[in-house]
N, C-alpha and C. Protein backbone atom coordinates (compact mmCIF):
# COMPACT_ATOMS: atom_id res chain seq x y z
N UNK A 1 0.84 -1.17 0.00
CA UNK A 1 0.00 0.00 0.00
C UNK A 1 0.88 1.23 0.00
N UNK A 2 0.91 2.02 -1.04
CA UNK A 2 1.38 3.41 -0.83
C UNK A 2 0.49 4.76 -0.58
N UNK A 3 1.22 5.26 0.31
CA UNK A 3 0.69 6.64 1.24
C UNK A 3 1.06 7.99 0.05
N UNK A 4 0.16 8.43 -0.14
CA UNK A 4 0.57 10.22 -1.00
C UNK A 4 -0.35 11.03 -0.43
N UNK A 5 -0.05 12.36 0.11
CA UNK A 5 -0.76 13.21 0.12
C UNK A 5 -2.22 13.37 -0.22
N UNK A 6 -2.98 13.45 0.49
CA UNK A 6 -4.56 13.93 -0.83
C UNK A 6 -4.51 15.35 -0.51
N UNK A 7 -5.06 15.42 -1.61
CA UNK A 7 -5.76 17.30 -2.20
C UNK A 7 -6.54 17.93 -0.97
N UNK A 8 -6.59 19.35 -0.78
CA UNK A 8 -8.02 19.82 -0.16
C UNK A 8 -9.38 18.89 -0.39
N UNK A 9 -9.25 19.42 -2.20
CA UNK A 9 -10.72 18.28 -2.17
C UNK A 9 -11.09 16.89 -1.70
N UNK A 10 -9.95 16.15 -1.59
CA UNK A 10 -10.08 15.13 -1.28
C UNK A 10 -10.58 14.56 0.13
N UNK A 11 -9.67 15.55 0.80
CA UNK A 11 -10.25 15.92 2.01
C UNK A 11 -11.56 16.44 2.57
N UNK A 12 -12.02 17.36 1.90
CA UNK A 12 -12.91 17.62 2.27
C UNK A 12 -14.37 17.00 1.76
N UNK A 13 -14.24 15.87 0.81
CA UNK A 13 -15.07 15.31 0.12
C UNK A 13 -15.26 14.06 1.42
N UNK A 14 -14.48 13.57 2.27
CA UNK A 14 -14.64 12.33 2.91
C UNK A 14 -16.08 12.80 4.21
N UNK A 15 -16.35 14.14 4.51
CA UNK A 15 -17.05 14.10 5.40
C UNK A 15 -18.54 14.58 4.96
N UNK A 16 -18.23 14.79 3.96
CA UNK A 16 -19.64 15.06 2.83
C UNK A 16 -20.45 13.66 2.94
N UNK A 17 -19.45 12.68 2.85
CA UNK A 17 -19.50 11.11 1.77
C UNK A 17 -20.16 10.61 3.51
N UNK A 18 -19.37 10.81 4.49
CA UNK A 18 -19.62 10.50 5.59
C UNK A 18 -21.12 10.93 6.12
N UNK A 19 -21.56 12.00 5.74
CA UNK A 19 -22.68 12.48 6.14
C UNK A 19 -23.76 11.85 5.26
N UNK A 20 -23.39 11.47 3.77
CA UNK A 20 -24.49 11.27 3.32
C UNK A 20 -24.69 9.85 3.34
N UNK A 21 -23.96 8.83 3.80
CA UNK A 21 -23.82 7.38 4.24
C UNK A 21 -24.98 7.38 5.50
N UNK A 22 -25.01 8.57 6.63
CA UNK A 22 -25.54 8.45 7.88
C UNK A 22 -26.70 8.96 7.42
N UNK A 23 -27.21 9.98 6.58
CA UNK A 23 -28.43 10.45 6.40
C UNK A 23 -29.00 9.21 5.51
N UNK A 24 -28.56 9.02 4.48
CA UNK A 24 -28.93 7.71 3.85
C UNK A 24 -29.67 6.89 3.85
N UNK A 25 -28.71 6.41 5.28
CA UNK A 25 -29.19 5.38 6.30
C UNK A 25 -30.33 5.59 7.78
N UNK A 26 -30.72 6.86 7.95
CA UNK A 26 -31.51 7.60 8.88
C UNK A 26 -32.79 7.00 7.94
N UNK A 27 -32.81 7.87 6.76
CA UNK A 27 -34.52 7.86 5.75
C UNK A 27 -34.12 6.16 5.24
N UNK A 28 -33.71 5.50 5.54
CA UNK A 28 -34.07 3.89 5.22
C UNK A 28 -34.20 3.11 6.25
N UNK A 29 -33.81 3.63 7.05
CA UNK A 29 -34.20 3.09 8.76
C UNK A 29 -35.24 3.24 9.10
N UNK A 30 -35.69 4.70 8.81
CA UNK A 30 -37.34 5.34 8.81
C UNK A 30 -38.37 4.89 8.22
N UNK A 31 -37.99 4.45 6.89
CA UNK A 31 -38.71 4.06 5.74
C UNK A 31 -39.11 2.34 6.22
N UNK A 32 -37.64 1.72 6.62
CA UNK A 32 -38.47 0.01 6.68
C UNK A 32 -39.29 0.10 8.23
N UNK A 33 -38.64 0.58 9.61
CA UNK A 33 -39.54 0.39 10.49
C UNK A 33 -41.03 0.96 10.32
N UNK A 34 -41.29 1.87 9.24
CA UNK A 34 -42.52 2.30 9.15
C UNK A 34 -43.04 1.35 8.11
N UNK A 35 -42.22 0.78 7.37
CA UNK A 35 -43.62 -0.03 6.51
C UNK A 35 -43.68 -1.62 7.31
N UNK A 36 -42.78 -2.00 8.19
CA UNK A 36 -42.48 -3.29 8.85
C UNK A 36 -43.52 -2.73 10.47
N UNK A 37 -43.86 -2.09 10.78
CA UNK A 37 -44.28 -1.71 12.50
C UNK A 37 -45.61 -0.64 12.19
N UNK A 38 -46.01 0.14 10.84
CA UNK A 38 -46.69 0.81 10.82
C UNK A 38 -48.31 -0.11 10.71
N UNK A 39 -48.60 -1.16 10.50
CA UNK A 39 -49.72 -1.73 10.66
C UNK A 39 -49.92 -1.41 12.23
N UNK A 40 -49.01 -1.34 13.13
CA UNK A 40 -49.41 -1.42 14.70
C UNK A 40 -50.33 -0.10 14.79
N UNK A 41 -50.26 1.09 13.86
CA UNK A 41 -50.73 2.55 14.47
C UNK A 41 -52.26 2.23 13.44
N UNK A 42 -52.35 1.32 12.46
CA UNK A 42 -53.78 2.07 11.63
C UNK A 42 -54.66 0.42 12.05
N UNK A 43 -54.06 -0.82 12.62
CA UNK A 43 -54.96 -1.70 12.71
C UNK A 43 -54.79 -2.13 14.59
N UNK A 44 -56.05 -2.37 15.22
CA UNK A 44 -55.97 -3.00 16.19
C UNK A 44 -55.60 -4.51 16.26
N UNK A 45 -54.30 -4.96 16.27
CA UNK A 45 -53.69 -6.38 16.32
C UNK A 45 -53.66 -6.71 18.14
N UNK A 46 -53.27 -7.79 18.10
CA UNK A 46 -53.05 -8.64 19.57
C UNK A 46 -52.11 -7.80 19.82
N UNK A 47 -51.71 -7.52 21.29
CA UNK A 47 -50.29 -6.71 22.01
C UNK A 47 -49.16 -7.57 21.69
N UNK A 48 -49.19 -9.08 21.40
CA UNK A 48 -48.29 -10.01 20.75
C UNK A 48 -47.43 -9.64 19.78
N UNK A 49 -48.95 -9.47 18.73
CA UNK A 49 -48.17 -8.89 17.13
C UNK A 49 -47.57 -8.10 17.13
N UNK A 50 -48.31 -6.42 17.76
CA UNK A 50 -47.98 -5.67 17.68
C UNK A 50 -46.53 -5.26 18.43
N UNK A 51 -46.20 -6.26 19.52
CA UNK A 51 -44.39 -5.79 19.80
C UNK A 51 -44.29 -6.96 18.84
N UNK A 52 -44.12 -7.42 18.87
CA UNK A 52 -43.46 -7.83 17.54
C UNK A 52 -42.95 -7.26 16.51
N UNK A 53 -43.78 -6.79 15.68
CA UNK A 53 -43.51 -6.17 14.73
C UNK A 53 -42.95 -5.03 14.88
N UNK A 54 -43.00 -4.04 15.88
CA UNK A 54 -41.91 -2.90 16.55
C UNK A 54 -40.88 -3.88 16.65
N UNK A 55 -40.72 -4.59 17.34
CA UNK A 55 -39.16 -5.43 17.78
C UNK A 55 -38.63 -5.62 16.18
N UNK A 56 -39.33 -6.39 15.10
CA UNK A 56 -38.69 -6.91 14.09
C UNK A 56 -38.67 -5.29 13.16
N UNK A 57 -39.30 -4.43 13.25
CA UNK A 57 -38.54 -3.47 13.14
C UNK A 57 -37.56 -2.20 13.12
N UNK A 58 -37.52 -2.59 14.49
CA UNK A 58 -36.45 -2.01 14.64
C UNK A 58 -35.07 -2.90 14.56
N UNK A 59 -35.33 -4.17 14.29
CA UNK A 59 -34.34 -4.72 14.07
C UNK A 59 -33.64 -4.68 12.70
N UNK A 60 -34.68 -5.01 12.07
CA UNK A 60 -34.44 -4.81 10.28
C UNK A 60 -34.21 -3.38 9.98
N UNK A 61 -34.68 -2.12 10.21
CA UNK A 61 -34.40 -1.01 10.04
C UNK A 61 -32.65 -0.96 10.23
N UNK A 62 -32.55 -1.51 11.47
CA UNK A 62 -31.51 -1.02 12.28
C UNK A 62 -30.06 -2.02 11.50
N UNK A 63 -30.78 -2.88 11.38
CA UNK A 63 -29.47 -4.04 10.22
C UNK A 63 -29.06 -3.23 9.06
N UNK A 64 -30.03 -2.99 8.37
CA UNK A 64 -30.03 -2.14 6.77
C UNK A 64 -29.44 -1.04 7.31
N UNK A 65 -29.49 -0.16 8.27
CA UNK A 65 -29.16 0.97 8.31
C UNK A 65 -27.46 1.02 8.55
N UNK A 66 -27.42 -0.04 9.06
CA UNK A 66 -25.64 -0.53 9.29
C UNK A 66 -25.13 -0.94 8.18
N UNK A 67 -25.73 -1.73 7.27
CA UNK A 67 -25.41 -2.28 5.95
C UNK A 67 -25.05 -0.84 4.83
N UNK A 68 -26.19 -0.19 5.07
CA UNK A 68 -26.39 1.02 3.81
C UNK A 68 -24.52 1.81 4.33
N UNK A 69 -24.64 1.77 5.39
CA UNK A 69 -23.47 2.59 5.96
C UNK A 69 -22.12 2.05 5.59
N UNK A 70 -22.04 0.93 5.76
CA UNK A 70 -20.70 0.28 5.38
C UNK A 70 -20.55 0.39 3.93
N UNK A 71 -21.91 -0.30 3.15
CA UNK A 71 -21.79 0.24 1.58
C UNK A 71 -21.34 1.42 1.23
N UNK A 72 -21.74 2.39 1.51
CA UNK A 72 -21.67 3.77 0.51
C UNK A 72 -20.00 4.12 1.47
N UNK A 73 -19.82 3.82 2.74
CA UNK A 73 -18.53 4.34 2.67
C UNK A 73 -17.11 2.98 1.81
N UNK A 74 -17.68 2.14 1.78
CA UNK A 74 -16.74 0.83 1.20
C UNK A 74 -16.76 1.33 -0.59
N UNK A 75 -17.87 1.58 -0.66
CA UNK A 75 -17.38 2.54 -2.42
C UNK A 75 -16.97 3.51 -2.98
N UNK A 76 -16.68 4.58 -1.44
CA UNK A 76 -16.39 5.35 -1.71
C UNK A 76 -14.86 5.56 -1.53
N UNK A 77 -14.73 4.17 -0.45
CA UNK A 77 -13.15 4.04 -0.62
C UNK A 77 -12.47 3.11 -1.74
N UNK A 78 -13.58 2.40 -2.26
CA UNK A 78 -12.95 2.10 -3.86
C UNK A 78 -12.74 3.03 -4.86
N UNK A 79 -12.88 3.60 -5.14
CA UNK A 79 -12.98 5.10 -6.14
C UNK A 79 -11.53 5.29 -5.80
N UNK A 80 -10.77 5.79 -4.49
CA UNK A 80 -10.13 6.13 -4.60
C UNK A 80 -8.50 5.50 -5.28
């Protein structure tokens, strides 16, 4: 592995890339626990289902949201 200098831009492009990995991953975290847990707010289910389906989504939100994160920063260190 060789070490060189990076540019201003280069630099200053990693916390852009960084921010938009975490926002990314915020509105897809948002997006699956609401379509995976949002039956709990418009239908009356058993108190069973309904943690349930909060539990499994915040789990799945919360997986993808770690996944989306590692992706977009793992390609963005391929580029370079």
């Amino acid at each position: 592995m060789t070490t060189r200098q990076r540019s201003q831009a280069e630099r200053d492009a990693i916390p852009v890339e960084i921010g938009y990995a975490l926002l990314s991953a915020c509105f897809l975290g948002v997006l699956v626990f609401a379509t995976i847990a949002g039956p709990t707010a418009v239908w009356d289910l058993p108190a069973g289902m309904e943690n349930f389906l909060r539990v499994a989504g915040l789990w799945v939100a919360g997986g993808l949201a770690v996944i989306r994160v590692v992706h977009v920063l793992w390609r963005y260190g391929q580029r370079g």
